[in-house]
Protein backbone atom coordinates (compact mmCIF):
# COMPACT_ATOMS: atom_id res chain seq x y z
CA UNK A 1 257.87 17.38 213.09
CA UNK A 2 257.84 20.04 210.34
CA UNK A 3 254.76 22.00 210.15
CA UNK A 4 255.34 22.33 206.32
CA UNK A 5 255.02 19.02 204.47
CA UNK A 6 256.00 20.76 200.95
CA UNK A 7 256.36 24.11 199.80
CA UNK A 8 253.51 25.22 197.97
CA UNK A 9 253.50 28.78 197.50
CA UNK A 10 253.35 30.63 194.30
CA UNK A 11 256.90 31.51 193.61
CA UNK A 12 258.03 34.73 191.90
CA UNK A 13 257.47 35.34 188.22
CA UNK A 14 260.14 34.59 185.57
CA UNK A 15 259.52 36.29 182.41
CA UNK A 16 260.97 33.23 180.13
CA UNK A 17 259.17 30.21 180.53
CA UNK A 18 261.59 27.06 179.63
CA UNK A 19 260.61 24.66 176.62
CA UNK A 20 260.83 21.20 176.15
CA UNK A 21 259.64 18.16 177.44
CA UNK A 22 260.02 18.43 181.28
CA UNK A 23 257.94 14.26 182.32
CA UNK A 24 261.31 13.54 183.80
CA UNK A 25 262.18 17.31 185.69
CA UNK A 26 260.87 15.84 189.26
CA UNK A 27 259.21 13.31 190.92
CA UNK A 28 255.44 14.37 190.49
CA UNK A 29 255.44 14.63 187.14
CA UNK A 30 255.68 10.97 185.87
CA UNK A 31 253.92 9.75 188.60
CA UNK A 32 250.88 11.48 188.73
CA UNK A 33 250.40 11.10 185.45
CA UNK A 34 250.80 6.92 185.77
CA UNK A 35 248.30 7.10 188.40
CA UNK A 36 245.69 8.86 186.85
CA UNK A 37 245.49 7.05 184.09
CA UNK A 38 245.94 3.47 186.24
CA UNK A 39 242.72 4.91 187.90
CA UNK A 40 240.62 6.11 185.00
CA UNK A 41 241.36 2.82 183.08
CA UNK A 42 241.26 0.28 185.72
CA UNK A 43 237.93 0.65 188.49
CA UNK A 44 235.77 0.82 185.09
CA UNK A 45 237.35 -2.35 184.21
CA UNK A 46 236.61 -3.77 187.84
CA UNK A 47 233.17 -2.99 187.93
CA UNK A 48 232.75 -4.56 184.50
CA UNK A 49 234.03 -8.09 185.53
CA UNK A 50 232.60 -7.40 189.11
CA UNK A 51 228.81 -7.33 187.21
CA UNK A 52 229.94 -10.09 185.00
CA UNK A 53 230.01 -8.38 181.60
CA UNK A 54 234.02 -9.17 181.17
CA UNK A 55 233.36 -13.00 182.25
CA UNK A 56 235.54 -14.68 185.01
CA UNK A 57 239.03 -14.20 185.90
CA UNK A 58 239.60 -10.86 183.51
CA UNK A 59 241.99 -8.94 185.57
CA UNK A 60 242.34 -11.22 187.97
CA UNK A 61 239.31 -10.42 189.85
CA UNK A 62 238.75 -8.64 193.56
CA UNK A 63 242.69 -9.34 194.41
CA UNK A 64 243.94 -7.85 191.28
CA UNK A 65 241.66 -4.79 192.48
CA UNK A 66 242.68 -4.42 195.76
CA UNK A 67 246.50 -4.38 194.70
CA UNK A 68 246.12 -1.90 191.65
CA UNK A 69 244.38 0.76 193.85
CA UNK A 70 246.88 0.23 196.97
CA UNK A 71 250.58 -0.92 195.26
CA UNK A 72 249.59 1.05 191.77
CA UNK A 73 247.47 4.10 192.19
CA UNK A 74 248.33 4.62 196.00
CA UNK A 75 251.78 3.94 195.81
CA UNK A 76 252.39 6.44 192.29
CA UNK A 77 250.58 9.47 193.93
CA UNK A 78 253.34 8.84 197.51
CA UNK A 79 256.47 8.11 195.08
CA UNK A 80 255.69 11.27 193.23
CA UNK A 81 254.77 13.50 196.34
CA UNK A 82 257.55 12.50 198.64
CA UNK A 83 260.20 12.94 195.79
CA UNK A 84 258.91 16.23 195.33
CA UNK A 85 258.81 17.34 198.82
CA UNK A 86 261.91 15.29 199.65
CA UNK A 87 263.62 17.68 197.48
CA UNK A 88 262.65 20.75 199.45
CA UNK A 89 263.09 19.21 203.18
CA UNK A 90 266.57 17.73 202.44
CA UNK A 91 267.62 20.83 199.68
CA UNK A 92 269.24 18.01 198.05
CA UNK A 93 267.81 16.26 194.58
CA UNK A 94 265.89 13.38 194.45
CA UNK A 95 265.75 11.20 191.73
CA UNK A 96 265.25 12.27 187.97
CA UNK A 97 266.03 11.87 184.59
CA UNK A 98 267.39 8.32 183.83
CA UNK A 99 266.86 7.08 187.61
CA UNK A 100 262.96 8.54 187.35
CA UNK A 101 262.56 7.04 184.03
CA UNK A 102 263.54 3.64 185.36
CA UNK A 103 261.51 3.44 188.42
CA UNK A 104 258.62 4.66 186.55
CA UNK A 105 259.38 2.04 184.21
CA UNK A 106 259.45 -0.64 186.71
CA UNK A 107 256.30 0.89 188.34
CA UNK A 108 254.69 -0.22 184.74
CA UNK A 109 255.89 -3.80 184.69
CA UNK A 110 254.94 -4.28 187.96
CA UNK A 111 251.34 -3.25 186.82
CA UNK A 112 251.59 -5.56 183.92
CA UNK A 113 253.16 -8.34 185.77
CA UNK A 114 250.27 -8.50 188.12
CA UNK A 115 248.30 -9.93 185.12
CA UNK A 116 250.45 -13.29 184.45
CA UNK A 117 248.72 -16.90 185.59
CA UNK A 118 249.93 -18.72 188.50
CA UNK A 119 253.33 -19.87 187.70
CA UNK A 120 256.69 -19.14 187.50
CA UNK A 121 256.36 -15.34 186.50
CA UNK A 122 254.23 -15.08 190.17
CA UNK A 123 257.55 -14.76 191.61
CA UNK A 124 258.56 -12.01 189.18
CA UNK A 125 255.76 -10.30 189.94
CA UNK A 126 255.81 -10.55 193.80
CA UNK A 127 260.09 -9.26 193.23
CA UNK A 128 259.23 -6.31 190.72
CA UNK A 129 256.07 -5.22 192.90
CA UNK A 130 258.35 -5.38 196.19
CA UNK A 131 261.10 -3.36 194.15
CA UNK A 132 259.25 -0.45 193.46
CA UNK A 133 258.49 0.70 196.96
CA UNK A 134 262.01 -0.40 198.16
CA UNK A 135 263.78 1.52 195.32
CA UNK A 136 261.78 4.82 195.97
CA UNK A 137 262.65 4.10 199.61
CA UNK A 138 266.72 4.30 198.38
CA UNK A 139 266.17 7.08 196.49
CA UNK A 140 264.40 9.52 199.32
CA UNK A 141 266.65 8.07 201.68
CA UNK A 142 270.16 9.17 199.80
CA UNK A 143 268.31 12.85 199.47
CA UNK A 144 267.64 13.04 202.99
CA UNK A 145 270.66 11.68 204.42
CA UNK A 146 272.30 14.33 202.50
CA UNK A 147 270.55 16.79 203.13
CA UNK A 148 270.71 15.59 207.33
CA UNK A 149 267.14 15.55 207.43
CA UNK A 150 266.72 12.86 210.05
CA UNK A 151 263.32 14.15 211.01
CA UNK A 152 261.31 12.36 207.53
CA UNK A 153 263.38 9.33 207.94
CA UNK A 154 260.00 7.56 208.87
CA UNK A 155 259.10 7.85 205.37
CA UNK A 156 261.34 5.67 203.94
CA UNK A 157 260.66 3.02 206.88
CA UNK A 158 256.61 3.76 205.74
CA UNK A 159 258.33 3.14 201.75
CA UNK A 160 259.60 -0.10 203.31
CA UNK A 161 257.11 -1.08 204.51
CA UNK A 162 254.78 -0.94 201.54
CA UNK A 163 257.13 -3.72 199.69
CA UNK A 164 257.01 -5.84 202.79
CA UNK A 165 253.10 -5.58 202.36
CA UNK A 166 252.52 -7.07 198.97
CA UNK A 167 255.55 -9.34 199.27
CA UNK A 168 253.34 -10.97 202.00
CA UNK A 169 250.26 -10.46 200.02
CA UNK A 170 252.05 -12.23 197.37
CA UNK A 171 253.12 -15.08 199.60
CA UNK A 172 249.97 -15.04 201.46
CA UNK A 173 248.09 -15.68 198.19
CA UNK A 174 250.70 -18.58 197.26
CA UNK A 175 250.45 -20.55 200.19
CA UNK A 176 254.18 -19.74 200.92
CA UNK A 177 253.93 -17.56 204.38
CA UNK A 178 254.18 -19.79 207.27
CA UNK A 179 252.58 -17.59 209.59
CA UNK A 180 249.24 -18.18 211.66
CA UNK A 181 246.18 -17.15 209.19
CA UNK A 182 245.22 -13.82 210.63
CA UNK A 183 249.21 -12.64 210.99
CA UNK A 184 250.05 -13.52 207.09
CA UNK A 185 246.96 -12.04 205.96
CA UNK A 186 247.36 -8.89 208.12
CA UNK A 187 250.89 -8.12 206.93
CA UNK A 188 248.97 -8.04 203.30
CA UNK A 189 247.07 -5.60 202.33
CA UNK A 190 245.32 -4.17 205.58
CA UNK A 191 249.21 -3.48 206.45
CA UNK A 192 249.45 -1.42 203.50
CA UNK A 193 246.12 0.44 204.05
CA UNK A 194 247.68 1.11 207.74
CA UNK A 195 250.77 2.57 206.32
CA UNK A 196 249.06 5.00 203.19
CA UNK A 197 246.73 5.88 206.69
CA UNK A 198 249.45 7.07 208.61
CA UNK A 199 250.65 8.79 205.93
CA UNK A 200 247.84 10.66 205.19
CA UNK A 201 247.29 11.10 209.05
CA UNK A 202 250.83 12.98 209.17
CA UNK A 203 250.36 14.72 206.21
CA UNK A 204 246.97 16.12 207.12
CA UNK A 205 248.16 17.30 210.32
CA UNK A 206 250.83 19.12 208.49
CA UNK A 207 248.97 21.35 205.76
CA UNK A 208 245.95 21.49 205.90
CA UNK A 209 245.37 24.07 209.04
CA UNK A 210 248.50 25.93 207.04
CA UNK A 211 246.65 25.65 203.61
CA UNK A 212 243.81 26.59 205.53
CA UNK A 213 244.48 29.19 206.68
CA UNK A 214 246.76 30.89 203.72
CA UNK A 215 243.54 30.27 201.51
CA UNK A 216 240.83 31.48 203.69
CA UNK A 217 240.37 35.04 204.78
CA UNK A 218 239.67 34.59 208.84
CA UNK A 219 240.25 31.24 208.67
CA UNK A 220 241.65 29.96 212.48
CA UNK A 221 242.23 26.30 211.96
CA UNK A 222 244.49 25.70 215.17
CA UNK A 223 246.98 22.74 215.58
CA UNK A 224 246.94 20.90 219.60
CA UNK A 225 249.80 18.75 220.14
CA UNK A 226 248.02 16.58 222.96
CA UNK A 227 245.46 16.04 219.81
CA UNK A 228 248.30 15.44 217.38
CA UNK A 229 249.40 12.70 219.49
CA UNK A 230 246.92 10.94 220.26
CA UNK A 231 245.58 11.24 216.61
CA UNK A 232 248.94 9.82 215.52
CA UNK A 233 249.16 7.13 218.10
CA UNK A 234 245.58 5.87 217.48
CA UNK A 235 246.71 5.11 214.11
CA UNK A 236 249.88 3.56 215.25
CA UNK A 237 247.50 1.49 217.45
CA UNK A 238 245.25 0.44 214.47
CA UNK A 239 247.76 -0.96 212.58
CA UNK A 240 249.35 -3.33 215.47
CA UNK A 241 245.62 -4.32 215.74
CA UNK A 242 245.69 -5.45 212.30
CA UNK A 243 249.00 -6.41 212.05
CA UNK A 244 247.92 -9.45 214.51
CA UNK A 245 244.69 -9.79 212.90
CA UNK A 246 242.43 -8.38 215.73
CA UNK A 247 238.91 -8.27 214.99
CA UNK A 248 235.53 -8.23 216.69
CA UNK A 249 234.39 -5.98 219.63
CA UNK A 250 238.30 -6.12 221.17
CA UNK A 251 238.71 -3.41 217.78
CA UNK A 252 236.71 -1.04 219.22
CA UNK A 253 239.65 -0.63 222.19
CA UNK A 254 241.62 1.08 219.12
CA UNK A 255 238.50 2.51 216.94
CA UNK A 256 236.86 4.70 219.43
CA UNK A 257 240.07 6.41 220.50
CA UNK A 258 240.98 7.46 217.02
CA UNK A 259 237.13 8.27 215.93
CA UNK A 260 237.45 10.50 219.35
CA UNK A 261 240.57 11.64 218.33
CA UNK A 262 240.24 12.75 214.55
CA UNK A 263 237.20 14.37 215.22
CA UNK A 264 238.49 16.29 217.86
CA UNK A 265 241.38 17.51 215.42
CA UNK A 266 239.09 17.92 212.38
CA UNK A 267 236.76 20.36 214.49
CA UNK A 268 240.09 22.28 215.38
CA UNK A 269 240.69 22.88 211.92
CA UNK A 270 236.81 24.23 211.61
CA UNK A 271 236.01 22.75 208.16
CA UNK A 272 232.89 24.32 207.57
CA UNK A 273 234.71 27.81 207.20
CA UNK A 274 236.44 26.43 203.57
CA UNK A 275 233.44 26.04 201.24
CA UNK A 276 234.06 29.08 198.81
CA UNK A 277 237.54 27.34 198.40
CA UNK A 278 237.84 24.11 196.27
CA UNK A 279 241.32 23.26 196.89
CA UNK A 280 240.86 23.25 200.69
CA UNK A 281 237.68 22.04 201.38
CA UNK A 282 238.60 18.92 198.80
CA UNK A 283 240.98 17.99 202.16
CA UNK A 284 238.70 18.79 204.61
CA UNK A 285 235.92 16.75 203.24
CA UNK A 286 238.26 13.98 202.20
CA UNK A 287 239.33 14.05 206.36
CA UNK A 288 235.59 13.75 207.07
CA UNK A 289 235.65 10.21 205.00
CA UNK A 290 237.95 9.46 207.96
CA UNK A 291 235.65 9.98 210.41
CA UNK A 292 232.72 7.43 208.33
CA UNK A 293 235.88 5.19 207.80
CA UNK A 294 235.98 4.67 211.62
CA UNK A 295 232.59 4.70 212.57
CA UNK A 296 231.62 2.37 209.83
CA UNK A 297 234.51 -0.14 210.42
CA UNK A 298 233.21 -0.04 214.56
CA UNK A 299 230.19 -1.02 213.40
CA UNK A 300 231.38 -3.88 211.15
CA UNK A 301 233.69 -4.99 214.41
CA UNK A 302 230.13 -5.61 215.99
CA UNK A 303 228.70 -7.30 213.06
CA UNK A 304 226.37 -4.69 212.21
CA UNK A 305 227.42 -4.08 209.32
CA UNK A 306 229.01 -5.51 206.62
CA UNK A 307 233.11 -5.09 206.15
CA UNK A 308 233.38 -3.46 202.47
CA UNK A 309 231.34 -0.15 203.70
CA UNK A 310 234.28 0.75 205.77
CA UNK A 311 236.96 -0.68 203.36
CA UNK A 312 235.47 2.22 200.60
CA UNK A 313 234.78 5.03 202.81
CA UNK A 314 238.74 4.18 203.14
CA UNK A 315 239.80 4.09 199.78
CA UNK A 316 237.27 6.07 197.77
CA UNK A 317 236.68 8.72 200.66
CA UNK A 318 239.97 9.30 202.50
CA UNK A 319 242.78 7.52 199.85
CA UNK A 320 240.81 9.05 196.75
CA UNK A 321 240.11 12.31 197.57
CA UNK A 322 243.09 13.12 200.10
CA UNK A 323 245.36 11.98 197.04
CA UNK A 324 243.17 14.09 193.71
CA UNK A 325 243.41 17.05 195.96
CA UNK A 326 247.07 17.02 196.67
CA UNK A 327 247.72 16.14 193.31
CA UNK A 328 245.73 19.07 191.93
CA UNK A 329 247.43 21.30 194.80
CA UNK A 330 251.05 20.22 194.48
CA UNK A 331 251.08 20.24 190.25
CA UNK A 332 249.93 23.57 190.51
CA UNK A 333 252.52 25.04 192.82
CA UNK A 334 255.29 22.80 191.40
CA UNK A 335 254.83 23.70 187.65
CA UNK A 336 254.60 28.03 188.74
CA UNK A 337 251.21 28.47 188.78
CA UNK A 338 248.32 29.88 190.87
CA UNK A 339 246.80 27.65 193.79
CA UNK A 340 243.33 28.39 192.47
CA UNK A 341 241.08 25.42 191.55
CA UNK A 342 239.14 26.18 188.29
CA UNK A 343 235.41 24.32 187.36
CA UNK A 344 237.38 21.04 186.16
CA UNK A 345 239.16 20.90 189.42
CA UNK A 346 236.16 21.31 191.27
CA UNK A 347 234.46 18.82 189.12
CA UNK A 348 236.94 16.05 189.73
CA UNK A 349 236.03 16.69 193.40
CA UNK A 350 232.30 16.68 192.78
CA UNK A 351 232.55 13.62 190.71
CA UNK A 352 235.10 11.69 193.26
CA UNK A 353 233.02 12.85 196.51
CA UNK A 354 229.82 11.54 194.80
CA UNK A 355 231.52 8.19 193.70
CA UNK A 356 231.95 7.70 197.63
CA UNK A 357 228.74 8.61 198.82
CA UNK A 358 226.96 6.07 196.10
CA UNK A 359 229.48 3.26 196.56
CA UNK A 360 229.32 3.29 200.38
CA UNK A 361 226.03 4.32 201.16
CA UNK A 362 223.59 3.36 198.35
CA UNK A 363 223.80 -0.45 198.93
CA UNK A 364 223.66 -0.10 202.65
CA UNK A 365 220.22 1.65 202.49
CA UNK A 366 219.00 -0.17 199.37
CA UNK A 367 221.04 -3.75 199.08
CA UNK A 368 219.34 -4.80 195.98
CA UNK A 369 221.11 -1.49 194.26
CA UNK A 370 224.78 -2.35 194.48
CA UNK A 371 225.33 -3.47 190.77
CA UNK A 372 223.86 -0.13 190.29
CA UNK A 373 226.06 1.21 193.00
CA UNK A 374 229.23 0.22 191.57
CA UNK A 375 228.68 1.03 188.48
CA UNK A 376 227.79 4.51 188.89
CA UNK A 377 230.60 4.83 191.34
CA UNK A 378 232.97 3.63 188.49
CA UNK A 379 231.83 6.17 186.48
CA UNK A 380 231.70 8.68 188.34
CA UNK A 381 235.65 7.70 189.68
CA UNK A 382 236.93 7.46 185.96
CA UNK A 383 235.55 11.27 184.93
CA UNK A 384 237.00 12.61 187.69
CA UNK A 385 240.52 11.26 186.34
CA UNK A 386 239.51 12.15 183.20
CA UNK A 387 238.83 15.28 184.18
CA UNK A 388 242.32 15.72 185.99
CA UNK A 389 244.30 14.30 182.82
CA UNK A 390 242.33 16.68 180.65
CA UNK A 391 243.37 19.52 182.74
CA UNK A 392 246.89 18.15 184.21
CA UNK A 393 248.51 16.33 180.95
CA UNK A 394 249.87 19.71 179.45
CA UNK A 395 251.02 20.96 182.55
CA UNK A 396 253.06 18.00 183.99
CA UNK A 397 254.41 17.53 180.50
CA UNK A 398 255.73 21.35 180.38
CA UNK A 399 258.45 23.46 182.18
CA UNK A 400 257.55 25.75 184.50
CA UNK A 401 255.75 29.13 183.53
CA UNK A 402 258.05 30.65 185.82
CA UNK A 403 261.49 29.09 184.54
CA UNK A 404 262.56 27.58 187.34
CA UNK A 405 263.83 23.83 187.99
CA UNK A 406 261.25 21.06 188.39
């Protein structure tokens, strides 16, 4: 594979800025912006019901949650990144304009859709929901089929492969997927975890030693193939295991190869060498939420622990900060400007890296805390959005400073 994911450098100064409203110029810009504002509005709104302020059934309660932050957040911030960096591995254009507009449209109803009672409109839901994946998936595949790029095909399989997910979340949930318990459940959600795992796992592996190492004076963060691999495969390896619905000790045959093998490859990359840099030690820490991922889930495979520690360290750790720091990274090289993260940057990052620690670790150590936990967490989630819409609105919503297209 590639060792550049997307091109991020600062290009060369134009003198005349454009003007106008550029939301629909590229992939990033509509989609990022949806996301954000799913996740400042939404986990507030969660942790309301989940203390019982909102009453029962607002929202649609811990399924509607899980959904949202993997088929609406997740699923924005990889539509938006892999248009944009489809662009620049196939040199051909992805979708914009109209087509954006209408995929970002359908992204919306799908989040709206979610919403409706058991009934008829279920199936709407479950069709519109499978749609957006699948037509993001059509879009980055015409690019890179033009373009010959046969190398990223994966990604549009991975695309695929998200619909397939919460169509048999949906069906799961409906009684309609005759499939033993454990298979229908794992082709659900912990499928699409899997998938936005391996994609993160790939895309790590790709920039960050090369971000790394551009924004670090003597930084040495060193890529091993034999590492790569098996870093890769232990993923791969994972998600069969949960594909099946393998749990207990029998989890730890995949769990300690990829804790060995993640930890090995973060240590290559030597982490602790980024702190005076926001927007790469953002990645680096958000890697290390790997790591508790892992050991956390081992320990719930030997019923030491309970399963939502792991499940967070997942999605608040790794998902949540992986994602704010790319999406700080890649709107800042894609609308011309410096890749320098200013105090709200770093805020989001202190704010979002906090949120973790307190929803993952607070009610572990103190059980009787975890209204308190969640809560604060919440908070602490929704200003770091805020923070990134305060900062990121004006710029997604703009031309380029430097002129150029996108």
């Amino acid at each position: 594979m590639s060792s550049v994911f997307v091109q991020l450098q600062e290009p060369p100064r134009r003198r005349h800025p454009g003007k106008g409203l550029a939301l629909w110029d590229l992939g990033f810009r509509p989609f990022y912006l949806l996301a954000a504002t799913l996740a400042l509005l939404s986990i507030p709104l969660w942790a309301l019901q989940f203390s019982g302020l909102l009453g029962e059934g607002f929202l649609r309660g811990p399924t509607w949650h899980a959904h949202e932050m993997v088929f609406g957040y997740a699923l924005a911030i990889v539509i938006g990144f892999l248009f944009t960096a489809g662009r620049n591995w196939s040199g051909q254009p992805t979708p914009t304009g109209r087509p954006l507009m209408a995929l970002a449209l359908l992204w919306v109803l799908a989040r709206v859709l979610v919403l409706v009672p058991v009934g008829p409109w279920v199936w709407a839901s479950m069709a519109v929901n499978v749609a957006v994946p699948w037509a993001a998936a059509w879009g980055l595949w015409r690019a890179l089929r033009a373009g010959n790029n046969r190398r990223n095909y994966f990604f549009v399989l991975l695309l695929l492969a998200m619909g397939l997910a919460t169509g048999a979340l949906h069906l799961n949930l409906l009684g309609h997927l005759s499939l033993p318990a454990a298979l229908g459940q794992g082709l659900g959600l912990p499928l699409a975890l899997d998938v936005l795992l391996f994609m993160i796992a790939i895309m790590a592996g790709r920039v960050v030693p090369m971000f790394s190492n551009n924004g670090v004076p003597g930084m040495n963060a060193q890529r091993a193939p034999r590492v790569e691999q098996a870093a890769l495969g232990s993923v791969l390896l994972l998600g069969a295991c949960d594909a099946v619905g393998l749990s207990g000790p029998l989890l730890l045959l995949a769990l300690l190869p990829a804790l060995v093998a993640h930890g090995w490859r973060w240590l290559l990359w030597q982490p602790w060498k980024t702190l005076r840099n926001p927007l790469v030690w953002v990645l680096h820490a958000a890697y290390a939420w790997l790591l508790v991922h892992l050991a956390l889930r081992a320990a719930a495979a030997l019923h030491w622990l309970p399963a939502s520690p792991a499940t967070h360290a997942l999605t608040v750790g790794v998902i949540g900060m992986m994602t704010l720091g790319m999406i700080t990274r890649t709107a800042l090289g894609h609308t011309g400007r410096a890749l320098k993260a200013g105090p709200i940057e770093t805020g989001a990052y202190l704010a979002l890296l906090l949120a973790g620690l307190l929803r993952v670790f607070l009610p572990l150590m103190l059980p009787a805390t975890t209204m308190l936990a969640v809560g604060v967490s919440a908070g602490l989630w929704a200003l770091a959005f805020a923070l990134y819409l305060w900062r990121y609105v004006p710029l997604l919503l703009r031309p380029r400073v430097d002129g150029l297209p996108g």
